[in-house]
Protein backbone atom coordinates (compact mmCIF):
# COMPACT_ATOMS: atom_id res chain seq x y z
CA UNK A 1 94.31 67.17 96.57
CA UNK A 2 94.29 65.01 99.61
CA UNK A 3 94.67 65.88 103.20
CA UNK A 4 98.16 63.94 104.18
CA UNK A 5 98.18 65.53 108.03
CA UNK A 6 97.73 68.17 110.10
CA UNK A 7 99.85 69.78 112.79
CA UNK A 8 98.09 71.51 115.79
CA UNK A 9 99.98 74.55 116.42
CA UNK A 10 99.09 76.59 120.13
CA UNK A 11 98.50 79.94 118.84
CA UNK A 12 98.57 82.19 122.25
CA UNK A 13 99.88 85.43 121.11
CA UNK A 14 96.21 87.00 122.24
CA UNK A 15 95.33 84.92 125.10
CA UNK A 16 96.59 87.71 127.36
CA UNK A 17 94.40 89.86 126.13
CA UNK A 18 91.28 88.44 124.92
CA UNK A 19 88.31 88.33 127.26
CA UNK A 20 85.05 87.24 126.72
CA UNK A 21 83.74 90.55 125.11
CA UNK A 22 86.44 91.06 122.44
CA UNK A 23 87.33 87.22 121.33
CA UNK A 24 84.99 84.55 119.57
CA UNK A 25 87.61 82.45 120.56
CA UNK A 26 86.86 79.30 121.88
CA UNK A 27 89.46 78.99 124.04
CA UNK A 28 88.92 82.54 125.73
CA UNK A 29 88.18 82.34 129.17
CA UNK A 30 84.28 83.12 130.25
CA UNK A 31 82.70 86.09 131.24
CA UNK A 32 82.27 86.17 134.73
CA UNK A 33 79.11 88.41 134.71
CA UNK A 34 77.84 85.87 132.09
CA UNK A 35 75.95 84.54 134.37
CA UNK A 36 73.71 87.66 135.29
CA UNK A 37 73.05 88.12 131.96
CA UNK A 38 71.63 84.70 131.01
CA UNK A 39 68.18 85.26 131.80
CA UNK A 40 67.88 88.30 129.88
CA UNK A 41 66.14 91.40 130.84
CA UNK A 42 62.76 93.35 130.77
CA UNK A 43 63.94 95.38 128.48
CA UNK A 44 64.93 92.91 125.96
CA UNK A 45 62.03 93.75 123.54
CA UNK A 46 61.25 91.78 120.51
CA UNK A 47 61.44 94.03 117.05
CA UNK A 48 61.08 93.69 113.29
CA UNK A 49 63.98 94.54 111.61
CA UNK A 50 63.10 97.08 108.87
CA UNK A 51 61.40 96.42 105.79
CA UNK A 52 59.25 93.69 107.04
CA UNK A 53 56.25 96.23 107.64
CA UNK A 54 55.40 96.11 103.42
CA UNK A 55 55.37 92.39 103.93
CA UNK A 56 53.57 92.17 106.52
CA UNK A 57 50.71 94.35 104.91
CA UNK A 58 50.67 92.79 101.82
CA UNK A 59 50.16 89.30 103.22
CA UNK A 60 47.17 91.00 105.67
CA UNK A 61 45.94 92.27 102.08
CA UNK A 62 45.99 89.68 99.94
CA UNK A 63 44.46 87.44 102.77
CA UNK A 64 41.18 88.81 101.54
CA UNK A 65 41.77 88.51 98.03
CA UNK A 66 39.25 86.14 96.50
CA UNK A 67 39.85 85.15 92.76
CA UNK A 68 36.82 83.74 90.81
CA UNK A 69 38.43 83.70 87.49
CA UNK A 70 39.14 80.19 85.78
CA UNK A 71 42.33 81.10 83.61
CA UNK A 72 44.10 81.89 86.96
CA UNK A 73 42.76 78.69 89.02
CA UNK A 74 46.21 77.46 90.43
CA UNK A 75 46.98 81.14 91.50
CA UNK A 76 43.37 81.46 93.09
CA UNK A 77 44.17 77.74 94.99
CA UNK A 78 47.88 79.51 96.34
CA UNK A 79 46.68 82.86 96.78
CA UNK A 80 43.33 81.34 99.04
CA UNK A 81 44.39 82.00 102.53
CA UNK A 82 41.47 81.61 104.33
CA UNK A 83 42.57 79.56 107.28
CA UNK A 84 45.62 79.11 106.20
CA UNK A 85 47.67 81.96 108.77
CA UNK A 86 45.68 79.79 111.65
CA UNK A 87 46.87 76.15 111.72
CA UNK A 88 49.14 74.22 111.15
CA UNK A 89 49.08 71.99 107.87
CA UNK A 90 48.82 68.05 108.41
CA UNK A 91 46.84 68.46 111.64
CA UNK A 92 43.65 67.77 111.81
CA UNK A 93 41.31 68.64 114.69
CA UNK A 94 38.21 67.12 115.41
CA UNK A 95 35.78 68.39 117.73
């Protein structure tokens, strides 16, 4: 069906009670120590969420594969990452 209308309805049961830690709400009002936490901090440390280790390893391991055989040419052309982890693809540099 079709859309005919809408009607905006002010739904303020929570507003009371909703800051800006416990409501996605857009009409919450803002955290006032928001501020001090916009830079970050030192010990925000970048991770790998689990799982990505095996990847990780088998793309380091199968960057040395080289394939010589003809039957698997077009695997051999994909699997050929020799330069490929170190630039970006469409630039070219000239020195």
């Amino acid at each position: 069906g079709k859309v005919t209308g809408y009607i905006e309805v002010l739904n303020d049961k929570n507003a009371k009670t909703d800051d800006a830690k416990t409501s996605m709400s857009l009409t919450r009002s803002p955290d006032p120590k928001g501020v001090s936490n916009f830079m970050g901090s030192a010990s925000n440390i970048p991770f790998m969420p689990g799982g990505f280790d095996a990847e990780i390893e088998n793309v380091l391991r199968l960057s040395d594969v080289d394939i010589s055989t003809d039957e698997n040419f077009e695997e051999e052309a994909y699997l050929r990452l020799n330069g490929k982890l170190c630039r970006l693809s469409g630039i070219l540099l000239s020195f």
